[in-house]
C-alpha atoms as a PDB file:
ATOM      1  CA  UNK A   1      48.459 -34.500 -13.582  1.00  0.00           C
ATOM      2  CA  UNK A   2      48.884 -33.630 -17.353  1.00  0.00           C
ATOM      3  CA  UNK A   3      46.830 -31.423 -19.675  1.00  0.00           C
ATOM      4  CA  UNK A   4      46.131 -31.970 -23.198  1.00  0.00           C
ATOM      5  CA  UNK A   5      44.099 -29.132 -25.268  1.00  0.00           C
ATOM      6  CA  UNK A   6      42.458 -30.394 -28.763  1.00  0.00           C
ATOM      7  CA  UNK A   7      42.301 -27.159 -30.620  1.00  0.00           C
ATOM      8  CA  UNK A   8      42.636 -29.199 -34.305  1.00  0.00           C
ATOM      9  CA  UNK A   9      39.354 -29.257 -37.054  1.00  0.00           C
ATOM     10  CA  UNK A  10      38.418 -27.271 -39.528  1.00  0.00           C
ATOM     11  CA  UNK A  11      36.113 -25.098 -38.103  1.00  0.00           C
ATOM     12  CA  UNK A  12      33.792 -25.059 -41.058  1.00  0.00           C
ATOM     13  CA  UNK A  13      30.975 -23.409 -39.152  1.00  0.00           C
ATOM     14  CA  UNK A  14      32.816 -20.253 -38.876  1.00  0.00           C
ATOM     15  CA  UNK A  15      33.629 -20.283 -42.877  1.00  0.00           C
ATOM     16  CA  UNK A  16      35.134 -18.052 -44.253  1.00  0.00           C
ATOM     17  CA  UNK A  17      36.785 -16.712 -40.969  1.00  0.00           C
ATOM     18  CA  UNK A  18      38.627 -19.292 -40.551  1.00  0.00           C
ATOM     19  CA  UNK A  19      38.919 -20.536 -43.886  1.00  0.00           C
ATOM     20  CA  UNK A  20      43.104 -19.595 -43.313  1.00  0.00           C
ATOM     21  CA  UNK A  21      43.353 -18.728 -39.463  1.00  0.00           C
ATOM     22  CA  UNK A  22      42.286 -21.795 -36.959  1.00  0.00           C
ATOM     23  CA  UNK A  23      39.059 -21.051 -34.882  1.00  0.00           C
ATOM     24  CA  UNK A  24      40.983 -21.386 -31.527  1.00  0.00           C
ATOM     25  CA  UNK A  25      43.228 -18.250 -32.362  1.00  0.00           C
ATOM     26  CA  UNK A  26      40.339 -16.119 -33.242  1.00  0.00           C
ATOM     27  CA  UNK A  27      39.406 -13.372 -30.632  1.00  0.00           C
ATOM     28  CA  UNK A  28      36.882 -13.822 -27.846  1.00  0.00           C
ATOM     29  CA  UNK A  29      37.062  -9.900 -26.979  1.00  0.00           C
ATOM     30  CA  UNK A  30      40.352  -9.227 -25.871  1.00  0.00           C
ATOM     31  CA  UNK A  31      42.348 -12.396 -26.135  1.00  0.00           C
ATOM     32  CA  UNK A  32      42.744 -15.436 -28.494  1.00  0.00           C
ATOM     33  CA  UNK A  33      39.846 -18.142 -27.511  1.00  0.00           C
ATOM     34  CA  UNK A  34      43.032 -20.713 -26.542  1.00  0.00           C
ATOM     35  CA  UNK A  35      44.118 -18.400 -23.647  1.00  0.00           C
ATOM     36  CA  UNK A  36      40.190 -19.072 -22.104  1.00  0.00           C
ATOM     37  CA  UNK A  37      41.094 -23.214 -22.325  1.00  0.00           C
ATOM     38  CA  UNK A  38      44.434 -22.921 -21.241  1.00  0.00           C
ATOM     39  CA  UNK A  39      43.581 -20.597 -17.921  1.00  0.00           C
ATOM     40  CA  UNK A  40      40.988 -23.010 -16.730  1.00  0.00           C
ATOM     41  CA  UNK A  41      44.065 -26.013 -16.877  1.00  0.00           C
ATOM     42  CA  UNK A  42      46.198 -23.550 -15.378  1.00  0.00           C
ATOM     43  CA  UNK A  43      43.781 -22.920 -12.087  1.00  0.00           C
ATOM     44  CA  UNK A  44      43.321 -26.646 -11.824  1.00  0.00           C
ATOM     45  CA  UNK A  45      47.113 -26.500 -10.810  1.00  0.00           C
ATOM     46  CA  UNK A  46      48.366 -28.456 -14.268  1.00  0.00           C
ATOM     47  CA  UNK A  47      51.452 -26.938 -16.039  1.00  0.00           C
ATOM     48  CA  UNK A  48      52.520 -29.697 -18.114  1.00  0.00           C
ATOM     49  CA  UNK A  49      50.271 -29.434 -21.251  1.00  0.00           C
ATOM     50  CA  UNK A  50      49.936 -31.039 -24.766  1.00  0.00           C
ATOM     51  CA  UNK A  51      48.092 -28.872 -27.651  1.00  0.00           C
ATOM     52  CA  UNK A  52      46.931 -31.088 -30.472  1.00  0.00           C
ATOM     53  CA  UNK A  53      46.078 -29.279 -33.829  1.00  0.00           C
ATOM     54  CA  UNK A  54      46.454 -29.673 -37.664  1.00  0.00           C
ATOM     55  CA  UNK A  55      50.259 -28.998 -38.924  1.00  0.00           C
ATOM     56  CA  UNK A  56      49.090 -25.534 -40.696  1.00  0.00           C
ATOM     57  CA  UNK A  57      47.883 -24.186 -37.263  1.00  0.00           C
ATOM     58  CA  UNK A  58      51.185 -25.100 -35.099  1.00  0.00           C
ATOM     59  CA  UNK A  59      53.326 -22.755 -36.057  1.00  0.00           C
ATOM     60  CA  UNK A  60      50.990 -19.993 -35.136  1.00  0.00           C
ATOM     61  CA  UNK A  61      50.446 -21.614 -32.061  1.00  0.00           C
ATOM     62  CA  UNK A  62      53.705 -21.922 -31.188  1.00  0.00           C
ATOM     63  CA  UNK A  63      54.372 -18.569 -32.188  1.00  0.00           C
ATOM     64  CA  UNK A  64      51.638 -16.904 -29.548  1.00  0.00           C
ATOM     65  CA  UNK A  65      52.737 -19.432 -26.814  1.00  0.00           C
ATOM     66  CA  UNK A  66      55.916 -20.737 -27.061  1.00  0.00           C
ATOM     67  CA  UNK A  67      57.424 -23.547 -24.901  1.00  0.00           C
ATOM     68  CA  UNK A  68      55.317 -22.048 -21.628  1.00  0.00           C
ATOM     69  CA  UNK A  69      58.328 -21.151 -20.126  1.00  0.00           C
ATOM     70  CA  UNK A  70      57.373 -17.596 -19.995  1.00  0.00           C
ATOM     71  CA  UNK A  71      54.488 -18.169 -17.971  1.00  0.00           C
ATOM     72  CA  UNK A  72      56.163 -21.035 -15.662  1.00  0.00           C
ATOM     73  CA  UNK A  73      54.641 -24.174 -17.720  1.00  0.00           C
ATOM     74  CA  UNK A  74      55.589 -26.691 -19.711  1.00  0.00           C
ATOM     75  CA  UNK A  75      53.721 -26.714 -23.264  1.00  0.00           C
ATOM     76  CA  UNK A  76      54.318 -29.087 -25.913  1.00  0.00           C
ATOM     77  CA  UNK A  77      52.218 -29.865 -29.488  1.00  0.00           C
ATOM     78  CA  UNK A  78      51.509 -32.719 -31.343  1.00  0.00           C
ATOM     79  CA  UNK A  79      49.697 -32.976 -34.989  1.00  0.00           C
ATOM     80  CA  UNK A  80      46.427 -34.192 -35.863  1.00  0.00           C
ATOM     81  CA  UNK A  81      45.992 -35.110 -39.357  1.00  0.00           C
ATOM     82  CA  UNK A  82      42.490 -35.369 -39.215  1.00  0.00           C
ATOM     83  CA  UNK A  83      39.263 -34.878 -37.103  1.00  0.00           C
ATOM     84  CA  UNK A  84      39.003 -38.351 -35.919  1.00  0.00           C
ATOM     85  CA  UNK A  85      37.232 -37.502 -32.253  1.00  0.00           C
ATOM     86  CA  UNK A  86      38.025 -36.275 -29.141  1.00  0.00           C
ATOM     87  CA  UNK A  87      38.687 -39.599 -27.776  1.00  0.00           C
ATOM     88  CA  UNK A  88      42.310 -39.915 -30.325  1.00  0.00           C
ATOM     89  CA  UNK A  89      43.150 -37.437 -27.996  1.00  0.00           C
ATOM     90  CA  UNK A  90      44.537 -40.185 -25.548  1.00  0.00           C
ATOM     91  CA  UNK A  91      46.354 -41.832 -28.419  1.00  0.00           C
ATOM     92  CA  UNK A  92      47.975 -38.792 -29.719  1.00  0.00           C
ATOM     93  CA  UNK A  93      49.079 -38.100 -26.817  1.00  0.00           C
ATOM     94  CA  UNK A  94      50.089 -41.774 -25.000  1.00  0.00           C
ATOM     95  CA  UNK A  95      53.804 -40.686 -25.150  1.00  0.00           C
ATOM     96  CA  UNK A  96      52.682 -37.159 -23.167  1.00  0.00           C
ATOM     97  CA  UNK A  97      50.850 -38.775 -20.788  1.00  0.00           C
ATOM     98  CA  UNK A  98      53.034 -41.621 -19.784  1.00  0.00           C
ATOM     99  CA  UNK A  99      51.903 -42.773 -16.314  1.00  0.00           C
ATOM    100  CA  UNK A 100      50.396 -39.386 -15.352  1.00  0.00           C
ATOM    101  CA  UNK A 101      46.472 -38.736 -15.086  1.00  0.00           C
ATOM    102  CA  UNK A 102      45.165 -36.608 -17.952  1.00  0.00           C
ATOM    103  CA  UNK A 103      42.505 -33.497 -18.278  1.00  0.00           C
ATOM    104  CA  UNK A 104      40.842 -32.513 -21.707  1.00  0.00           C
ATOM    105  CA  UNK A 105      39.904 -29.770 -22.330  1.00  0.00           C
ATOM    106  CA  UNK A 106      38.063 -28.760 -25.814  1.00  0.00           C
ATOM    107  CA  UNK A 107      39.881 -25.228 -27.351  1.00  0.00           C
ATOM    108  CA  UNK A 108      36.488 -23.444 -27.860  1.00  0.00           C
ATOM    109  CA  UNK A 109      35.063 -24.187 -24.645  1.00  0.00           C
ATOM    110  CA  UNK A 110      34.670 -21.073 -21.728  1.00  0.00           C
ATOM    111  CA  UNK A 111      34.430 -21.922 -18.566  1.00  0.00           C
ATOM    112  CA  UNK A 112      33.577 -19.204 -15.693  1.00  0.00           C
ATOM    113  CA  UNK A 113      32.179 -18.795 -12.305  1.00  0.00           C
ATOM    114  CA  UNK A 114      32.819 -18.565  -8.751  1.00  0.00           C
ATOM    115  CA  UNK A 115      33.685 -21.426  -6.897  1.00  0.00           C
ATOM    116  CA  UNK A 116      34.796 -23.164 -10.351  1.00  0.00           C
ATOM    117  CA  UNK A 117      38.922 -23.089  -9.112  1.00  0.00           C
ATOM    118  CA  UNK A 118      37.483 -25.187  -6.296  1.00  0.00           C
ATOM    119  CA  UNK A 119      35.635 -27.464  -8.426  1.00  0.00           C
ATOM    120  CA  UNK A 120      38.402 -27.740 -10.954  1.00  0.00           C
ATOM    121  CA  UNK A 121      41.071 -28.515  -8.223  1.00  0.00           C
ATOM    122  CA  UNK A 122      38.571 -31.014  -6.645  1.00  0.00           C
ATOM    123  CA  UNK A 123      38.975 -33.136  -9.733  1.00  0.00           C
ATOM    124  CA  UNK A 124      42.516 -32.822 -10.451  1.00  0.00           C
ATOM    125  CA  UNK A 125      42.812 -34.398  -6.757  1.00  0.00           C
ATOM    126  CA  UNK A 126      40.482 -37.380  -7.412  1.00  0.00           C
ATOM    127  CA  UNK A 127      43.390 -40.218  -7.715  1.00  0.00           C
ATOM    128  CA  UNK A 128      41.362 -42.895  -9.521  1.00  0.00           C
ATOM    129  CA  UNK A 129      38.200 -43.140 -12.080  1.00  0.00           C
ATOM    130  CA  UNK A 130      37.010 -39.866 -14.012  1.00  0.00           C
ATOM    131  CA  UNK A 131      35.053 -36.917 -13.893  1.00  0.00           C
ATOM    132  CA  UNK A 132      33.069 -35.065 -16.133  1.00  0.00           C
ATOM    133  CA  UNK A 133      31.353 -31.479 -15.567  1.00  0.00           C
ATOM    134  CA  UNK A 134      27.911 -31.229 -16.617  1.00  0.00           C
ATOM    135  CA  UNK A 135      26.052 -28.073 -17.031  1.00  0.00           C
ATOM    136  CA  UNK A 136      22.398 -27.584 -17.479  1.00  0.00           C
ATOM    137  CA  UNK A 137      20.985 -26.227 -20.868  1.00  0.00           C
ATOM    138  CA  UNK A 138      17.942 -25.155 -22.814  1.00  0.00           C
ATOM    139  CA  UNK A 139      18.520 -27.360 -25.853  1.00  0.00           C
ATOM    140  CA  UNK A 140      19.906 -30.343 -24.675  1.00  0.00           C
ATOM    141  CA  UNK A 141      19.425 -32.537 -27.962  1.00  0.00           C
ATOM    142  CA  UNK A 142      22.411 -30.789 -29.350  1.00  0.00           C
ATOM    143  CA  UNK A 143      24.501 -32.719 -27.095  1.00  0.00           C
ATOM    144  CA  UNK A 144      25.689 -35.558 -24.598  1.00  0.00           C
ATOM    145  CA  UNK A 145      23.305 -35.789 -22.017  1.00  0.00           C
ATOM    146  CA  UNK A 146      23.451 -37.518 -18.638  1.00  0.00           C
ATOM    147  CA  UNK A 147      20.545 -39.877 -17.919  1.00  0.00           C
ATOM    148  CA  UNK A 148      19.761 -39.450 -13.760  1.00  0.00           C
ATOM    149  CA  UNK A 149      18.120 -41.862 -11.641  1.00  0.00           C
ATOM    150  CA  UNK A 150      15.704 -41.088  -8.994  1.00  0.00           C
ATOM    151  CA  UNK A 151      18.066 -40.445  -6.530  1.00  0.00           C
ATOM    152  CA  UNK A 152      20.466 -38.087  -9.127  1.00  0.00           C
ATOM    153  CA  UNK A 153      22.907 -41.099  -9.748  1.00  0.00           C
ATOM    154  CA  UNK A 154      24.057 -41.057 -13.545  1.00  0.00           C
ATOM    155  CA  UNK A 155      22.905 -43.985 -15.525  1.00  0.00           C
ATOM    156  CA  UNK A 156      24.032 -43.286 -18.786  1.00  0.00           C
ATOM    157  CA  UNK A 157      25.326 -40.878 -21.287  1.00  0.00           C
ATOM    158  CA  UNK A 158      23.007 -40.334 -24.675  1.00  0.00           C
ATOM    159  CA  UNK A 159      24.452 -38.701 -27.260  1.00  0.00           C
ATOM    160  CA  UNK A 160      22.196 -36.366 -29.207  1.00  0.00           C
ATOM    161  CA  UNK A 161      19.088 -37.468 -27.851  1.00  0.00           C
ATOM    162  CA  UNK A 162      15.920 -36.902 -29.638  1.00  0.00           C
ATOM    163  CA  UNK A 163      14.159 -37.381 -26.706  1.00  0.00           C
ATOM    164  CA  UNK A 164      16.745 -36.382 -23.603  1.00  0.00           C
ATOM    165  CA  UNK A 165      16.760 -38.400 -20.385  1.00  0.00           C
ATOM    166  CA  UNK A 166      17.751 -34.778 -18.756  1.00  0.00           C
ATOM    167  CA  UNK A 167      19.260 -31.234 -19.362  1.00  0.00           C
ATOM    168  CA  UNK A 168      21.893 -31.883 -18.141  1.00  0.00           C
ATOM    169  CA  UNK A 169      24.826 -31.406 -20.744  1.00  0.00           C
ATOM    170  CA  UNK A 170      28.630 -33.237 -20.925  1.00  0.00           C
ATOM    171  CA  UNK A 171      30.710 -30.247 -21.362  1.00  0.00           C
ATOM    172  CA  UNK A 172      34.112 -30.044 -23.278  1.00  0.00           C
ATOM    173  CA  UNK A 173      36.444 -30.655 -19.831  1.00  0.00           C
ATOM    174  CA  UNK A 174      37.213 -33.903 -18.459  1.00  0.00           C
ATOM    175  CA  UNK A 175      39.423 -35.741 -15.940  1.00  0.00           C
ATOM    176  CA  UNK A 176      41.054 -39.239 -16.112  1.00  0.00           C
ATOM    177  CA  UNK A 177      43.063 -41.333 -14.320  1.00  0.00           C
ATOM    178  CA  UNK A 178      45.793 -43.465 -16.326  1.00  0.00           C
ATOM    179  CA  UNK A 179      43.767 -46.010 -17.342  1.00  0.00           C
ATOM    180  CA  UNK A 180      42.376 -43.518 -20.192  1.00  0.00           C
ATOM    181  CA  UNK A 181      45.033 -44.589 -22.801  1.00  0.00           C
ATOM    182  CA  UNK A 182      44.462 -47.957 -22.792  1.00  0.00           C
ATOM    183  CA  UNK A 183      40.818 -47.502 -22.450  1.00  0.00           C
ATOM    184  CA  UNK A 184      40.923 -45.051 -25.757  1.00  0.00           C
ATOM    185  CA  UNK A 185      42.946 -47.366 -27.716  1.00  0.00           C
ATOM    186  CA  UNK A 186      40.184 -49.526 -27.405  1.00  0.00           C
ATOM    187  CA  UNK A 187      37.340 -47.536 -28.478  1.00  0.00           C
ATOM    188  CA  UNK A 188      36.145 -48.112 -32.359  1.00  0.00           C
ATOM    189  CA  UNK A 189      34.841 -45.738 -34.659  1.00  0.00           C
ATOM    190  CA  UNK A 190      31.038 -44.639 -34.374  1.00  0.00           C
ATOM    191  CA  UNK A 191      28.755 -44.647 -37.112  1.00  0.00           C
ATOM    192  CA  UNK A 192      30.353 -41.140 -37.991  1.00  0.00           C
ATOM    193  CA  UNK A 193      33.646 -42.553 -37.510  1.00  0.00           C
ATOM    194  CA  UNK A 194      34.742 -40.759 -34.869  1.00  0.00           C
ATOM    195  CA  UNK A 195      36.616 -42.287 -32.105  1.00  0.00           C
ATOM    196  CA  UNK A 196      33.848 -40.579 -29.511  1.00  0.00           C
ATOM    197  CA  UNK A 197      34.788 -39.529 -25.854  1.00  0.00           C
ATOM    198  CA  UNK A 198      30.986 -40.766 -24.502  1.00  0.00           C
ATOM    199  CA  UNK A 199      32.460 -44.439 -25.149  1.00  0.00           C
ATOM    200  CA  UNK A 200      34.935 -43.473 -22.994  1.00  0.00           C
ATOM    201  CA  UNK A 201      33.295 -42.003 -20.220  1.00  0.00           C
ATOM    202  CA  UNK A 202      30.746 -45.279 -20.388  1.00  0.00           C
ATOM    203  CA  UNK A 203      34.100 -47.465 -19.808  1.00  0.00           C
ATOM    204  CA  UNK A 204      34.259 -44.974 -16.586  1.00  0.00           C
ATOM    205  CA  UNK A 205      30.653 -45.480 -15.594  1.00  0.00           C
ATOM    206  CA  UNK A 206      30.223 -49.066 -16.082  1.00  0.00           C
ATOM    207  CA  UNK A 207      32.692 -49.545 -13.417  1.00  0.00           C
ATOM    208  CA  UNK A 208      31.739 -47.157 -11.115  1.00  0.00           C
ATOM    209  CA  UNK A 209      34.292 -44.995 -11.057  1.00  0.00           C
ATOM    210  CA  UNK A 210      32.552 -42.130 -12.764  1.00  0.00           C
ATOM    211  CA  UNK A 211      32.614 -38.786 -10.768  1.00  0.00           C
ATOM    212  CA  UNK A 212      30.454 -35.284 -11.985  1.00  0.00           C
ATOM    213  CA  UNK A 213      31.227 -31.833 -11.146  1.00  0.00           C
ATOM    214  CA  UNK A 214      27.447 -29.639 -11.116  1.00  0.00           C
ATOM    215  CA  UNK A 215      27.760 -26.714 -12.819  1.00  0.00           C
ATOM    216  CA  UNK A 216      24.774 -24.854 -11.840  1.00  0.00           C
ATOM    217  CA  UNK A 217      23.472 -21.177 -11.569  1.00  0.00           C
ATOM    218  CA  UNK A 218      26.635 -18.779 -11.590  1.00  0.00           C
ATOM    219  CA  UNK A 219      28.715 -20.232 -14.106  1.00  0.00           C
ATOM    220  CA  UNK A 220      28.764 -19.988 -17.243  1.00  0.00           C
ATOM    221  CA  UNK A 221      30.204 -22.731 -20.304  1.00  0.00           C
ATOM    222  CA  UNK A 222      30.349 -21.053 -23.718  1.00  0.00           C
ATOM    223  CA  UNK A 223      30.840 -22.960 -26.831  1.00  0.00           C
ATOM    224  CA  UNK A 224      32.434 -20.599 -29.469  1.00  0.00           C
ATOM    225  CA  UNK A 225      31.439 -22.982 -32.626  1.00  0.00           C
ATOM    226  CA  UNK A 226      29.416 -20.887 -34.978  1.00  0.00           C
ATOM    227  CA  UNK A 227      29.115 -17.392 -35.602  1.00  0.00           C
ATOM    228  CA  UNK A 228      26.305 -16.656 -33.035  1.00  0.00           C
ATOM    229  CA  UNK A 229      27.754 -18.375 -30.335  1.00  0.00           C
ATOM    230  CA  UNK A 230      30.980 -16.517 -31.232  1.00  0.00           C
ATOM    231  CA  UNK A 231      29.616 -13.384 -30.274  1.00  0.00           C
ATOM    232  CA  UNK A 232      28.164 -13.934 -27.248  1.00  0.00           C
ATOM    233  CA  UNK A 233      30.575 -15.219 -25.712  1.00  0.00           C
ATOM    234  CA  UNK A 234      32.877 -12.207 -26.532  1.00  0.00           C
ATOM    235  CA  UNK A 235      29.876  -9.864 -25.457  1.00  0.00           C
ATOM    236  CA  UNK A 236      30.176 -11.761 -21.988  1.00  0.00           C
ATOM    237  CA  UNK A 237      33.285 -11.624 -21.455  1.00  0.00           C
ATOM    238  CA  UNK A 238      33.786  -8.179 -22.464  1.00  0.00           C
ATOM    239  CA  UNK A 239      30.426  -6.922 -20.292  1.00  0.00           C
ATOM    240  CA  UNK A 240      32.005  -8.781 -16.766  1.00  0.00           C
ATOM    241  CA  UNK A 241      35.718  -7.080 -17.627  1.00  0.00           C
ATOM    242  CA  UNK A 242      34.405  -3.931 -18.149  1.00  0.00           C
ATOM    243  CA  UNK A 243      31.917  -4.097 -15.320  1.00  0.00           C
ATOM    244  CA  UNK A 244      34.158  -5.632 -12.833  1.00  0.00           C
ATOM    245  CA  UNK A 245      37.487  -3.953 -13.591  1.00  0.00           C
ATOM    246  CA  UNK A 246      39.341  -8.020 -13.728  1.00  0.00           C
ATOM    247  CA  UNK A 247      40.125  -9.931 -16.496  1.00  0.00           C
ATOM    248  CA  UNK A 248      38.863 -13.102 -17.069  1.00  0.00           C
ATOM    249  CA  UNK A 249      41.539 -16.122 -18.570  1.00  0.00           C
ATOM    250  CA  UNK A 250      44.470 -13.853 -18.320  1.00  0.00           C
ATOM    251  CA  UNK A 251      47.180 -16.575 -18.615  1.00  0.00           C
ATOM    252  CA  UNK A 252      49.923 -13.875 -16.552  1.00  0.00           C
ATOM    253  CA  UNK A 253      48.181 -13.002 -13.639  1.00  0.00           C
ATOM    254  CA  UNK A 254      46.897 -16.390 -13.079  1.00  0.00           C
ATOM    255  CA  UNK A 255      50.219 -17.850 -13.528  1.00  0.00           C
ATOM    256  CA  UNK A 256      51.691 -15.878 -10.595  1.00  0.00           C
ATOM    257  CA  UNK A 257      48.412 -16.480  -8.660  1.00  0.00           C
ATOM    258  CA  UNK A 258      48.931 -20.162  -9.431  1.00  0.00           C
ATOM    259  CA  UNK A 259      52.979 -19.518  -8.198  1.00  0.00           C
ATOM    260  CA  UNK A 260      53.942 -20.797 -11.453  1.00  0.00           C
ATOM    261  CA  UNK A 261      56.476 -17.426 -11.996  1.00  0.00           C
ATOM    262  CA  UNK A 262      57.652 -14.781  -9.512  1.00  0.00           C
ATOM    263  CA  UNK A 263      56.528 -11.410  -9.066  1.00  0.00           C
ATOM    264  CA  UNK A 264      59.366 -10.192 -11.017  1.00  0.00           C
ATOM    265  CA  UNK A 265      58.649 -12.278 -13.871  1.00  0.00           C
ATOM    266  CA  UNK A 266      55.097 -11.518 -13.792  1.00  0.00           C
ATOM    267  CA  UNK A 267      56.209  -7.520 -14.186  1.00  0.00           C
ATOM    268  CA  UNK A 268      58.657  -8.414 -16.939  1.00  0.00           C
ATOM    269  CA  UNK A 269      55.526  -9.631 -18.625  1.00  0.00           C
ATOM    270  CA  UNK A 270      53.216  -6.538 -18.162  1.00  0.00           C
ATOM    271  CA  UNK A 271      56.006  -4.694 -20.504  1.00  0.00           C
ATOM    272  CA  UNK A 272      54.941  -6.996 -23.365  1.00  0.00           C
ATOM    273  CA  UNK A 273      51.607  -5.863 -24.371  1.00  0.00           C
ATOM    274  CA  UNK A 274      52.610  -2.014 -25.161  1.00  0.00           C
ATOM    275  CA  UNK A 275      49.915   0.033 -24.668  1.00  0.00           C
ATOM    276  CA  UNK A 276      47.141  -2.558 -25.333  1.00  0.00           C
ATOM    277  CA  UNK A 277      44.231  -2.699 -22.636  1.00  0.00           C
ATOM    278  CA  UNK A 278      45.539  -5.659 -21.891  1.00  0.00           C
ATOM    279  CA  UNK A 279      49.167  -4.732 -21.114  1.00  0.00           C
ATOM    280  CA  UNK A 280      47.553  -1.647 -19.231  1.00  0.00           C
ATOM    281  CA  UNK A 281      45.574  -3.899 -16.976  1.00  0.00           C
ATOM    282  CA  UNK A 282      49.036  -6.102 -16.209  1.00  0.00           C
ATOM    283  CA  UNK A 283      50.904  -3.575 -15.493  1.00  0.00           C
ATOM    284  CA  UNK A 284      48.344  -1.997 -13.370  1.00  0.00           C
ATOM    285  CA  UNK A 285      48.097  -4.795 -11.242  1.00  0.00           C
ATOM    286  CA  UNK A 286      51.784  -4.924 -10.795  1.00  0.00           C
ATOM    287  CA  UNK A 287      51.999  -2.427  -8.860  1.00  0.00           C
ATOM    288  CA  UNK A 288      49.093  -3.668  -6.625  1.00  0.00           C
ATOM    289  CA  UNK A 289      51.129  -6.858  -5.746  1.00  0.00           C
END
């Protein structure tokens, strides 16, 4: 299975921040918010992975990340010109994918919780049809929301409904089998002109090969889109590091956990950060391994 990351936009709801830096390199406390998206493709055992942004952002991109190699993956990038929705993704990226299954994953989404490797790892396995992971929130209207029948069964998927079916929210991470790219290159603009990923998930559940992963109490999805957001999710992430002594979405240590490097590349690595937290922590655990 292949990975693709959409970290493109504008990020106008974090103007002026990132009026000249892309929102996906900004901090979430002590890392850049793409490490968080990357690390949860990482522990569902992918390596090969596409990052989709606008042609300013790239080299910056590349610049952090590199080719993967350092971390045992494969990364690769491809432009987007414009914001044309999440489901151009599959087009984009139709060279990438070839005849491989696919996971999105939106660049300012957070993922976190015990038992979410598992869950993660459960869908990467799933051969055929998709699955989406749907999470449970306060203010439901904001987003794509599953309609459930009596017996739990999805129905449908509303988008922005004034009046939701459920709370239960479509979150920014899904999995597909091949049939995604010809599927996408099928969709048509909504009335906002997007090319929207709900059309594709419908294609999913209209044949009944739609699969959902529960996210319920004990994780956590974060959003990072505006200002307010922003800052909680850095307050959370930096209140369960400093409480629990582990970092969360550090790309290293979950590469060797993941046996994408050696232990001997994973100590070359813990060098790199000088005498950041963050190198302090790697190098730390090196000499627990």
């Amino acid at each position: 299975m292949k990975g693709i990351i959409l970290a493109g936009g504008t990020g106008s709801r974090l103007h002026p921040i990132t009026s000249v830096v892309n929102k996906q390199l900004l901090p979430v406390y002590d890392k850049p918010m793409i490490y968080y998206p990357l690390s949860t493709l990482m522990l569902a055992g992918i390596s090969e992975i596409l990052l989709i942004s606008t042609e300013a952002a790239l080299p910056a991109f590349k610049a952090l990340l590199g080719d993967g190699a350092k971390i045992g993956i494969d990364l690769s990038y491809v432009i987007q010109d414009q914001p044309n929705g999440l489901a151009e993704s599959f087009i984009l990226g139709r060279e990438f994918i070839g005849t491989d299954r696919c996971a999105l994953i939106l660049g300012d989404n957070l993922f976190y919780g015990h038992g979410l490797t598992d869950q993660l790892q459960s869908a990467a396995g799933r051969k055929a049809g998709a699955t989406i992971f749907a999470y449970q929130v306060q203010d439901p209207q904001r987003y794509g929301v599953l309609a459930l029948d009596g017996s739990g069964r999805v129905t449908d998927i509303v988008e922005k409904p004034a009046d939701p079916p459920s709370q239960w929210a479509v979150t920014g991470l899904y999995f597909f089998d091949n049939d995604v790219v010809e599927i996408a290159g099928q969709v048509r603009p909504s009335a906002r002109g997007e090319l929207e990923i709900t059309d594709v998930i419908k294609t999913y559940l209209q044949r009944g090969a739609l699969s959902v992963e529960w996210l319920g109490r004990g994780y956590a999805w974060l959003d990072t889109g505006t200002n307010a957001t922003l800052l909680q999710a850095a307050q959370y992430i930096g209140t369960l590091e400093q409480r629990q002594g582990l970092k969360i979405a550090c790309i290293e240590e979950i590469a060797y956990r993941m046996n994408f490097i050696d232990i001997e590349r994973f100590r070359e690595l813990a060098d790199n950060y000088g005498e950041s937290s963050y190198g302090q922590y790697l190098r730390n655990l090196a000499t627990t391994l």
